[in-house]
PDB file of N, CA and C in Angstrom:
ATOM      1  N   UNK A   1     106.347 103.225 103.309  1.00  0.00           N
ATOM      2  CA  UNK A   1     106.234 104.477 102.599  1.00  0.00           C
ATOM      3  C   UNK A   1     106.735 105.581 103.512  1.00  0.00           C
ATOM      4  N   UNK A   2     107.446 106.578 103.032  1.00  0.00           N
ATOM      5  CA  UNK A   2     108.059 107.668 103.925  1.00  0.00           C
ATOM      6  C   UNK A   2     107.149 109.004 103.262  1.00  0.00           C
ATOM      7  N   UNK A   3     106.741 109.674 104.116  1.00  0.00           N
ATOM      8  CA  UNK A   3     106.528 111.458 103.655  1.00  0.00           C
ATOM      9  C   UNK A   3     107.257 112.007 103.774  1.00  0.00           C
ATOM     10  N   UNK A   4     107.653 112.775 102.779  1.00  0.00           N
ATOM     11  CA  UNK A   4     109.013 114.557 102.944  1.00  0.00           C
ATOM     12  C   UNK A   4     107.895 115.214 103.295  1.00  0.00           C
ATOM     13  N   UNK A   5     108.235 116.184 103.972  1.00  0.00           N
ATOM     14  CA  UNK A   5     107.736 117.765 104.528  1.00  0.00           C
ATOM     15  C   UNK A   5     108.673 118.651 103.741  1.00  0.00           C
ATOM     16  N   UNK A   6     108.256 119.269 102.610  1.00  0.00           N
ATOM     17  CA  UNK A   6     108.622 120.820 102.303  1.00  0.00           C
ATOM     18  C   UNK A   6     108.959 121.389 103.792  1.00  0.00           C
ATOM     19  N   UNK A   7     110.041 122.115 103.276  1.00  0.00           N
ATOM     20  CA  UNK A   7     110.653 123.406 104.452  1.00  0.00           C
ATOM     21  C   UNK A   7     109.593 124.094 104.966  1.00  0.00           C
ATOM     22  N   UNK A   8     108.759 124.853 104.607  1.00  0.00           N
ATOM     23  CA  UNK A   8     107.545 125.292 104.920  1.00  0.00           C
ATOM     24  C   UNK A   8     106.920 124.390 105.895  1.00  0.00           C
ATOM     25  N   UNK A   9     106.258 122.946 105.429  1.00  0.00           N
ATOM     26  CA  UNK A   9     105.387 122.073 106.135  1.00  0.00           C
ATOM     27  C   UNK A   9     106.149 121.275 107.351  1.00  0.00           C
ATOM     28  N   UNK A  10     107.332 121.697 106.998  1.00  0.00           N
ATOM     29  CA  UNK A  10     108.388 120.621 108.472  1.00  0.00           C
ATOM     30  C   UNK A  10     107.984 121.423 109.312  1.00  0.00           C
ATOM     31  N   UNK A  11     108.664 122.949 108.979  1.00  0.00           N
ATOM     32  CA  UNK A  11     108.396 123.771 110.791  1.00  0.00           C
ATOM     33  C   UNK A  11     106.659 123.736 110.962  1.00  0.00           C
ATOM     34  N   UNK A  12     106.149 123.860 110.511  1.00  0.00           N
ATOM     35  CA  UNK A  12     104.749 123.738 110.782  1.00  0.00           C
ATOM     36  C   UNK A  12     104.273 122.530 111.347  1.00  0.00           C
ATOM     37  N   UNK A  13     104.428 121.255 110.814  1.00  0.00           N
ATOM     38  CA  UNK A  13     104.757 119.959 111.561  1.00  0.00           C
ATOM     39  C   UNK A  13     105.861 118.940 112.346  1.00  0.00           C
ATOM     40  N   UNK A  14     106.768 120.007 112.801  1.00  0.00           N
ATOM     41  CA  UNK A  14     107.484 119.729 113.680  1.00  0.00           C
ATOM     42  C   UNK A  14     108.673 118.218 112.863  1.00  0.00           C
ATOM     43  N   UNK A  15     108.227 118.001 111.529  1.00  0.00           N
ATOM     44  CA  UNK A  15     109.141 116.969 111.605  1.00  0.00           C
ATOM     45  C   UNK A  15     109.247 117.407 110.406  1.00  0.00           C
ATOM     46  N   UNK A  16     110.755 116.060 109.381  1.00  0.00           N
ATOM     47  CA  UNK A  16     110.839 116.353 107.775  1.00  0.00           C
ATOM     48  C   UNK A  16     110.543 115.289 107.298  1.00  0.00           C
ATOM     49  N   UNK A  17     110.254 114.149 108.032  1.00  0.00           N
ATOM     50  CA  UNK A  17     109.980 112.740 107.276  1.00  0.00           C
ATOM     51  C   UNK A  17     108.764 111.870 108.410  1.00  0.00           C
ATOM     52  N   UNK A  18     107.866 111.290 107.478  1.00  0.00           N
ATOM     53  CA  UNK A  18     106.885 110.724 108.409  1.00  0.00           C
ATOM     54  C   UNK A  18     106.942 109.347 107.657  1.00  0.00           C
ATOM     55  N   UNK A  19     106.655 108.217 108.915  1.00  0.00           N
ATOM     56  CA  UNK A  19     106.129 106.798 107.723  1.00  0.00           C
ATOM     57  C   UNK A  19     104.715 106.499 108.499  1.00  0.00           C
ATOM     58  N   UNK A  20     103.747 107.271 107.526  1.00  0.00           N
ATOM     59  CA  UNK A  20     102.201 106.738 107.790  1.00  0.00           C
ATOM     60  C   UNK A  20     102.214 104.844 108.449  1.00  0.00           C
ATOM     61  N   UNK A  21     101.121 104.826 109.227  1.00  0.00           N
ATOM     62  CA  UNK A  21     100.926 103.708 109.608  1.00  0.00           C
ATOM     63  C   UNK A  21      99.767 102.901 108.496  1.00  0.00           C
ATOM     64  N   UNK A  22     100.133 103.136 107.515  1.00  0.00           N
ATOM     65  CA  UNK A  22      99.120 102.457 106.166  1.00  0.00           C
ATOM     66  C   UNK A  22     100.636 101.173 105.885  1.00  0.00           C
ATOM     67  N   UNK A  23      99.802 100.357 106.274  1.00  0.00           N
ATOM     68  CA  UNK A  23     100.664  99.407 105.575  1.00  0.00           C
ATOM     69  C   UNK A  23     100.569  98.377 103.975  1.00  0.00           C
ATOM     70  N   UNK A  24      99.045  98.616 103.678  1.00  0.00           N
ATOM     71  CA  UNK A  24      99.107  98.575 102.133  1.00  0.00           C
ATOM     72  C   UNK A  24      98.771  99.492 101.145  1.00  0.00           C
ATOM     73  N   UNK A  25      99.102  99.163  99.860  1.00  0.00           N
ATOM     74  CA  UNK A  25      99.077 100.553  98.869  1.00  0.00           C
ATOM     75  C   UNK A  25      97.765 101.327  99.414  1.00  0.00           C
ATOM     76  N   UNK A  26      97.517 102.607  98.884  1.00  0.00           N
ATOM     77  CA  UNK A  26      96.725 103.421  99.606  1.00  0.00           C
ATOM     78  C   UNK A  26      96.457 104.348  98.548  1.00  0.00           C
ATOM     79  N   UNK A  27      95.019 105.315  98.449  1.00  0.00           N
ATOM     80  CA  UNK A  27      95.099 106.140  97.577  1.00  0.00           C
ATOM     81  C   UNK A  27      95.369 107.536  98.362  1.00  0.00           C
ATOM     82  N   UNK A  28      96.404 108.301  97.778  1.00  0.00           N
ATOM     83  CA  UNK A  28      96.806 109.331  98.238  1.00  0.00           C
ATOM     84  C   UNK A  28      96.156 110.344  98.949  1.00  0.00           C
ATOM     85  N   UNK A  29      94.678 110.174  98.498  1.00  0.00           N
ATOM     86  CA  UNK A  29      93.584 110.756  99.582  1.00  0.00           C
ATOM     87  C   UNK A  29      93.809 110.181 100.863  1.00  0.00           C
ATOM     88  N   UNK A  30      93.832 109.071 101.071  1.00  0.00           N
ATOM     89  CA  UNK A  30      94.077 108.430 102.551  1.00  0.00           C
ATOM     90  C   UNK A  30      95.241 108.610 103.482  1.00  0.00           C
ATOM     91  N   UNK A  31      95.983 108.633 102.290  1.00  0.00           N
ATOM     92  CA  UNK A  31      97.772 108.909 103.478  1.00  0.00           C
ATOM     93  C   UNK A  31      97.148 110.407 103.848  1.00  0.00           C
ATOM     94  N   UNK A  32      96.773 111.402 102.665  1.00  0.00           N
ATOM     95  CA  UNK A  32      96.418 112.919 103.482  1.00  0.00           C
ATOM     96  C   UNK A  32      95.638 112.859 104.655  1.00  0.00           C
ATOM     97  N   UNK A  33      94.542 111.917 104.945  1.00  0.00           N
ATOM     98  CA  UNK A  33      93.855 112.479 105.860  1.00  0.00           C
ATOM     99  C   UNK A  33      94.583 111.813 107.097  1.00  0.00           C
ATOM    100  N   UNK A  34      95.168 110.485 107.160  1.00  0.00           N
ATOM    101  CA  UNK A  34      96.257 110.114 108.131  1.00  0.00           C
ATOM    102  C   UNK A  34      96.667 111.466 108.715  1.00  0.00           C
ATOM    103  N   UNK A  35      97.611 111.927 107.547  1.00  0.00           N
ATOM    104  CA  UNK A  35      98.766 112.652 107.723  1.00  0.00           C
ATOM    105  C   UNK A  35      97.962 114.008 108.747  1.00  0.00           C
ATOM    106  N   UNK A  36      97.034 114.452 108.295  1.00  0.00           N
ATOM    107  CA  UNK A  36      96.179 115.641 109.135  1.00  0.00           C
ATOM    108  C   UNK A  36      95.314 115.048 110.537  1.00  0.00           C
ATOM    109  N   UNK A  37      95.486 113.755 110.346  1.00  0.00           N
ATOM    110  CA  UNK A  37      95.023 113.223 111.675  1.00  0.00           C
ATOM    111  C   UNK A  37      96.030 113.283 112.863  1.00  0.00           C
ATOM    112  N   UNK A  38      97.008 112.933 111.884  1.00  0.00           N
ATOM    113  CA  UNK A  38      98.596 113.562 112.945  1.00  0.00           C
ATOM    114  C   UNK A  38      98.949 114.309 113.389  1.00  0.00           C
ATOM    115  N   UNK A  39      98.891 115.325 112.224  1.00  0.00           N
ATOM    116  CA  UNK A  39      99.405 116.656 112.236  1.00  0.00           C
ATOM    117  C   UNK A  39      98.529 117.402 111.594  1.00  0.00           C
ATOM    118  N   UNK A  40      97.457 117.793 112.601  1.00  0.00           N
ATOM    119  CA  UNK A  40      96.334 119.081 112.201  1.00  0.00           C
ATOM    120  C   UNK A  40      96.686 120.710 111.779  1.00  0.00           C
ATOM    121  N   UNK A  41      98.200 120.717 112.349  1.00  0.00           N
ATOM    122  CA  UNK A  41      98.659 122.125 111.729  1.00  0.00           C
ATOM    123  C   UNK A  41      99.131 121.699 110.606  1.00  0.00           C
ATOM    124  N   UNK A  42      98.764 120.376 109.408  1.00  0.00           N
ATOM    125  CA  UNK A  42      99.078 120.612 108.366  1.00  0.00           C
ATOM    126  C   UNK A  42      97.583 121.433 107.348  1.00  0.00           C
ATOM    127  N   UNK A  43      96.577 121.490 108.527  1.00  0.00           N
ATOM    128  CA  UNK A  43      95.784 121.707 107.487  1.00  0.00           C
ATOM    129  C   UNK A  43      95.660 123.619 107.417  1.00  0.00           C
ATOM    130  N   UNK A  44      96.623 123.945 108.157  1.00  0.00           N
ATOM    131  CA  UNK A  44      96.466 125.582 108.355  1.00  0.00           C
ATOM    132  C   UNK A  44      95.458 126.027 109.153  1.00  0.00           C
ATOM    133  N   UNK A  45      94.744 125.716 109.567  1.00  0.00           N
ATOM    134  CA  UNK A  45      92.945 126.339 110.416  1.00  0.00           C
ATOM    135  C   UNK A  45      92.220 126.125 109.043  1.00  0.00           C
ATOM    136  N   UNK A  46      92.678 125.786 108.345  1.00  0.00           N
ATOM    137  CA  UNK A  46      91.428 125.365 107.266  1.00  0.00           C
ATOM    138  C   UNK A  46      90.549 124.216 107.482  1.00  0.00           C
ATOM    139  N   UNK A  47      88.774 124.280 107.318  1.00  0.00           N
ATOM    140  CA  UNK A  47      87.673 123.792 107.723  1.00  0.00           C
ATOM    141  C   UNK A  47      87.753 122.975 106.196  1.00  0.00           C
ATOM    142  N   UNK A  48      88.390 123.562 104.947  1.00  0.00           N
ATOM    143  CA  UNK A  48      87.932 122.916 104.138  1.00  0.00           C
ATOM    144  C   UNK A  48      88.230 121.349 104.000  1.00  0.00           C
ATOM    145  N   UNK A  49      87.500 120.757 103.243  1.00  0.00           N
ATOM    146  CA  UNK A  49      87.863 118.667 103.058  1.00  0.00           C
ATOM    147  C   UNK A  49      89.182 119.063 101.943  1.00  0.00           C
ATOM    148  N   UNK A  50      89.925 117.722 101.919  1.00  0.00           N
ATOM    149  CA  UNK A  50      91.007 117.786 101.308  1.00  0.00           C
ATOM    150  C   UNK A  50      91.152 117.900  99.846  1.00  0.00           C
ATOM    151  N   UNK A  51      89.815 117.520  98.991  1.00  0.00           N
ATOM    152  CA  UNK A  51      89.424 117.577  98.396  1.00  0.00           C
ATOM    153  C   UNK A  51      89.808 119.137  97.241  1.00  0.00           C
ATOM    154  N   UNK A  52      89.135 119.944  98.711  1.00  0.00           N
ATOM    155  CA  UNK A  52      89.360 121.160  98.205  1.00  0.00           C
ATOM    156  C   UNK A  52      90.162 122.390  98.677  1.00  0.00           C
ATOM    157  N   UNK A  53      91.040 121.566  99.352  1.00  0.00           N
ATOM    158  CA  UNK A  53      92.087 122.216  99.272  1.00  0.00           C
ATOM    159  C   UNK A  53      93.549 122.140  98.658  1.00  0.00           C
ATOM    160  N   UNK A  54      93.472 120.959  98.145  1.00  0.00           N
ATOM    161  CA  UNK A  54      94.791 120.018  97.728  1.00  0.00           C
ATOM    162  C   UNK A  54      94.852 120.943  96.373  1.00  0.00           C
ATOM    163  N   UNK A  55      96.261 121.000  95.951  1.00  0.00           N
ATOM    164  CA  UNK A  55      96.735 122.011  94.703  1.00  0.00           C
ATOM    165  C   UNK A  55      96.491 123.636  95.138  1.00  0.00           C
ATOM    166  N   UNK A  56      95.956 124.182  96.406  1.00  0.00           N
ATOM    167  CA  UNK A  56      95.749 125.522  96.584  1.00  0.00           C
ATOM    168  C   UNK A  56      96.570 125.301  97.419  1.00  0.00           C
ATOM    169  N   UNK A  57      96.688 124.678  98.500  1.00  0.00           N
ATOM    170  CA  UNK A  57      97.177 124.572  99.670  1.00  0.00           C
ATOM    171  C   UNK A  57      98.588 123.653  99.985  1.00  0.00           C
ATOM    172  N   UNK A  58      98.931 122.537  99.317  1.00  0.00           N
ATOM    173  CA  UNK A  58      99.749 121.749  99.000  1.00  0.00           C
ATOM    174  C   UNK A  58      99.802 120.813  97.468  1.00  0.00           C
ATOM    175  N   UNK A  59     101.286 120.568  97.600  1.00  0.00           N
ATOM    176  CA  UNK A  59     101.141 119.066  96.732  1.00  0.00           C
ATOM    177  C   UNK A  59     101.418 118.326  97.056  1.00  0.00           C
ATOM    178  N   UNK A  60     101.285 117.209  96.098  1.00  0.00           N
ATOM    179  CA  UNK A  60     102.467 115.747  96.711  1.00  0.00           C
ATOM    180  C   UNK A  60     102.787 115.466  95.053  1.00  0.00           C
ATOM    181  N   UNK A  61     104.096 114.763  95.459  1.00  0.00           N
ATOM    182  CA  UNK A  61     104.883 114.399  94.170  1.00  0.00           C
ATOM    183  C   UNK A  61     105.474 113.462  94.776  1.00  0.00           C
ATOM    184  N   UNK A  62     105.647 112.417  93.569  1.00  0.00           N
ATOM    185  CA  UNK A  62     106.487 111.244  93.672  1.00  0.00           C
ATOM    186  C   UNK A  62     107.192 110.745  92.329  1.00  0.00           C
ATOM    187  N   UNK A  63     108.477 110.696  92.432  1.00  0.00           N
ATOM    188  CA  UNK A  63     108.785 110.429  91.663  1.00  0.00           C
ATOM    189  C   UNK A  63     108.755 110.868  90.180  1.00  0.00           C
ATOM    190  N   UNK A  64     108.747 112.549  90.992  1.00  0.00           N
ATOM    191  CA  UNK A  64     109.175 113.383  89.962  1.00  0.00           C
ATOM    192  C   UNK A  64     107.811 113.994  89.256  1.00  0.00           C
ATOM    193  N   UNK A  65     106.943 113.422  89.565  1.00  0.00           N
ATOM    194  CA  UNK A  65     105.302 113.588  89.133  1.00  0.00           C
ATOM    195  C   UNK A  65     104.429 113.984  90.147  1.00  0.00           C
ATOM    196  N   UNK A  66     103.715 114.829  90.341  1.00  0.00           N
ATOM    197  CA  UNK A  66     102.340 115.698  90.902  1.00  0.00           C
ATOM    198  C   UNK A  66     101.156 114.234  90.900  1.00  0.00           C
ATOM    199  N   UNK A  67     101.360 114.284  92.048  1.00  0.00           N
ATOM    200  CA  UNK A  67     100.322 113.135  92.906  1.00  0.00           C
ATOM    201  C   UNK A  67      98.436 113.766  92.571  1.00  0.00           C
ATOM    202  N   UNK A  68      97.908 112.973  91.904  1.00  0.00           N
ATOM    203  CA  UNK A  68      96.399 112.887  92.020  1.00  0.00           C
ATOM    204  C   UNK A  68      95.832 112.477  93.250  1.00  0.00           C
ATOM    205  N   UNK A  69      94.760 112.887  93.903  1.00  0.00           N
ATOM    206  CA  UNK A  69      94.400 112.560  95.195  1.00  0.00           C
ATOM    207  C   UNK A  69      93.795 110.542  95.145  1.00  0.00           C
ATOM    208  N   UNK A  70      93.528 110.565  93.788  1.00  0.00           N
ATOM    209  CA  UNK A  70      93.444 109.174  93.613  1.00  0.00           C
ATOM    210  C   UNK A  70      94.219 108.311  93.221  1.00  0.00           C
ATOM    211  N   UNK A  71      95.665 108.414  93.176  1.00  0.00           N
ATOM    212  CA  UNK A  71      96.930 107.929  93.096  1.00  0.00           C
ATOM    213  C   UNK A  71      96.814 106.826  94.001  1.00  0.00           C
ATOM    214  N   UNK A  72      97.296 106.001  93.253  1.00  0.00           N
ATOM    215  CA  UNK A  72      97.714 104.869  94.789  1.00  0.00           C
ATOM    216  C   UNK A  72      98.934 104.765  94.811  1.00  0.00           C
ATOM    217  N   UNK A  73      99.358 104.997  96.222  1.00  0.00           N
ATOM    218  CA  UNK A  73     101.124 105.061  96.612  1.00  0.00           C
ATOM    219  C   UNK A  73     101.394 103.707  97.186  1.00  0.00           C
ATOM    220  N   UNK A  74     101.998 102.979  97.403  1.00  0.00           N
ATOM    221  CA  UNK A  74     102.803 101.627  97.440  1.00  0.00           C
ATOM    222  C   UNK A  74     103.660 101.836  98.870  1.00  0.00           C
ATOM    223  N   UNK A  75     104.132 100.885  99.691  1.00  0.00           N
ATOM    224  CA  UNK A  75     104.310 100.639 100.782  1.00  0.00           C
ATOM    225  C   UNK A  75     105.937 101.498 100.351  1.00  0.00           C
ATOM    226  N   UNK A  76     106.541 101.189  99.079  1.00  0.00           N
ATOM    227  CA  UNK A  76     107.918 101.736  98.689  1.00  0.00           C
ATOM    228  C   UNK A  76     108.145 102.934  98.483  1.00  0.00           C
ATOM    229  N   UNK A  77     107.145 103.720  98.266  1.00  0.00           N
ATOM    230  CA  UNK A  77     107.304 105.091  97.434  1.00  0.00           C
ATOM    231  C   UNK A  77     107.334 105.866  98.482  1.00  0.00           C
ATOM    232  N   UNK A  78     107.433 107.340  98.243  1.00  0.00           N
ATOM    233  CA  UNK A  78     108.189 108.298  98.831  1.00  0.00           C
ATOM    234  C   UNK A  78     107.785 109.238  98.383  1.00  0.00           C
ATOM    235  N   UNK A  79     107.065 109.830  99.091  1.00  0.00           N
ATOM    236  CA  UNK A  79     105.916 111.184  98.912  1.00  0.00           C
ATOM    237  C   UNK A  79     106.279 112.247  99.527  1.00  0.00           C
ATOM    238  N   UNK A  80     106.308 113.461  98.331  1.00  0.00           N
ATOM    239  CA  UNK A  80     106.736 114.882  99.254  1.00  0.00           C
ATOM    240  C   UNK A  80     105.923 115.627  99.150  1.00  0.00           C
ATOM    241  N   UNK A  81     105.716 116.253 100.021  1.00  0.00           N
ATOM    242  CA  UNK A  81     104.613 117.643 100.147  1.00  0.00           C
ATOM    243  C   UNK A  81     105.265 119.032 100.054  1.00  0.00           C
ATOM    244  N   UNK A  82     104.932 119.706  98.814  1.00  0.00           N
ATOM    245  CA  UNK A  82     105.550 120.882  98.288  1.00  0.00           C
ATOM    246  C   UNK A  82     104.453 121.865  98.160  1.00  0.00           C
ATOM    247  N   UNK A  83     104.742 123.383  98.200  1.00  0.00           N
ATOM    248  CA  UNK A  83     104.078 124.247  97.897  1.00  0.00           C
ATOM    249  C   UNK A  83     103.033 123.913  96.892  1.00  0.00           C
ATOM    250  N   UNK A  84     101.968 124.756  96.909  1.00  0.00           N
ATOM    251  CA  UNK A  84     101.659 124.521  95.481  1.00  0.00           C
ATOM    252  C   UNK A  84     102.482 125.048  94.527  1.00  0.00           C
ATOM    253  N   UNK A  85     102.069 125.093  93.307  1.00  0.00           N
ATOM    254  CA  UNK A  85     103.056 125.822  91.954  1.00  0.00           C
ATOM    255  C   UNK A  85     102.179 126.950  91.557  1.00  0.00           C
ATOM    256  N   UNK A  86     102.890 128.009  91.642  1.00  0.00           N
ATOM    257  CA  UNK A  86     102.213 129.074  90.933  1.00  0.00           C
ATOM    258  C   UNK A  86     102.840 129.595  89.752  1.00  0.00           C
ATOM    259  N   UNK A  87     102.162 130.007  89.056  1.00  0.00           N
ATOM    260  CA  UNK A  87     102.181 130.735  87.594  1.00  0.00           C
ATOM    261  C   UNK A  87     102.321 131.939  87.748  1.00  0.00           C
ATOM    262  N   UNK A  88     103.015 133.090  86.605  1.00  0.00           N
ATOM    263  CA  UNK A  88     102.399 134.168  86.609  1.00  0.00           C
ATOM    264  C   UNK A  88     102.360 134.720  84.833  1.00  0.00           C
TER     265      UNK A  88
END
């Protein structure tokens, strides 16, 4: 499985592509907390759980679709982390 970094989240985490060390499917809650175990400036200085910050703070999409934190992603897929989406 590979992570994109949004332009935003690359310079902040120093990279544009990560491959978590999860080697079977996983629910997308888990690659996040990996991913902030890595890279703690993904969580901004935020104290909050991912829980509640996910959709304020980031997304993930795959395959063209907005990732649920209970998604399970597959050793193949290819997860990007994008702004959230705002409305007005």
């Amino acid at each position: 499985m590979i992570v994109r970094f949004g332009s935003m989240y690359s310079e902040r985490v120093g990279c544009e592509e990560y491959e978590p060390g999860i080697e079977k499917p996983a629910r997308l809650i888990e690659i996040l907390e990996e991913l902030e175990r890595v890279f703690p400036l993904l969580k901004n200085g935020s104290m909050e759980k991912i829980g509640d910050r996910y959709g304020a703070h980031y997304l993930c999409i795959s395959n063209g679709k907005i990732l649920r934190l209970v998604d399970m992603i597959n050793n193949e897929d290819m997860v990007e982390i994008i702004p959230p989406i705002m409305g007005g």
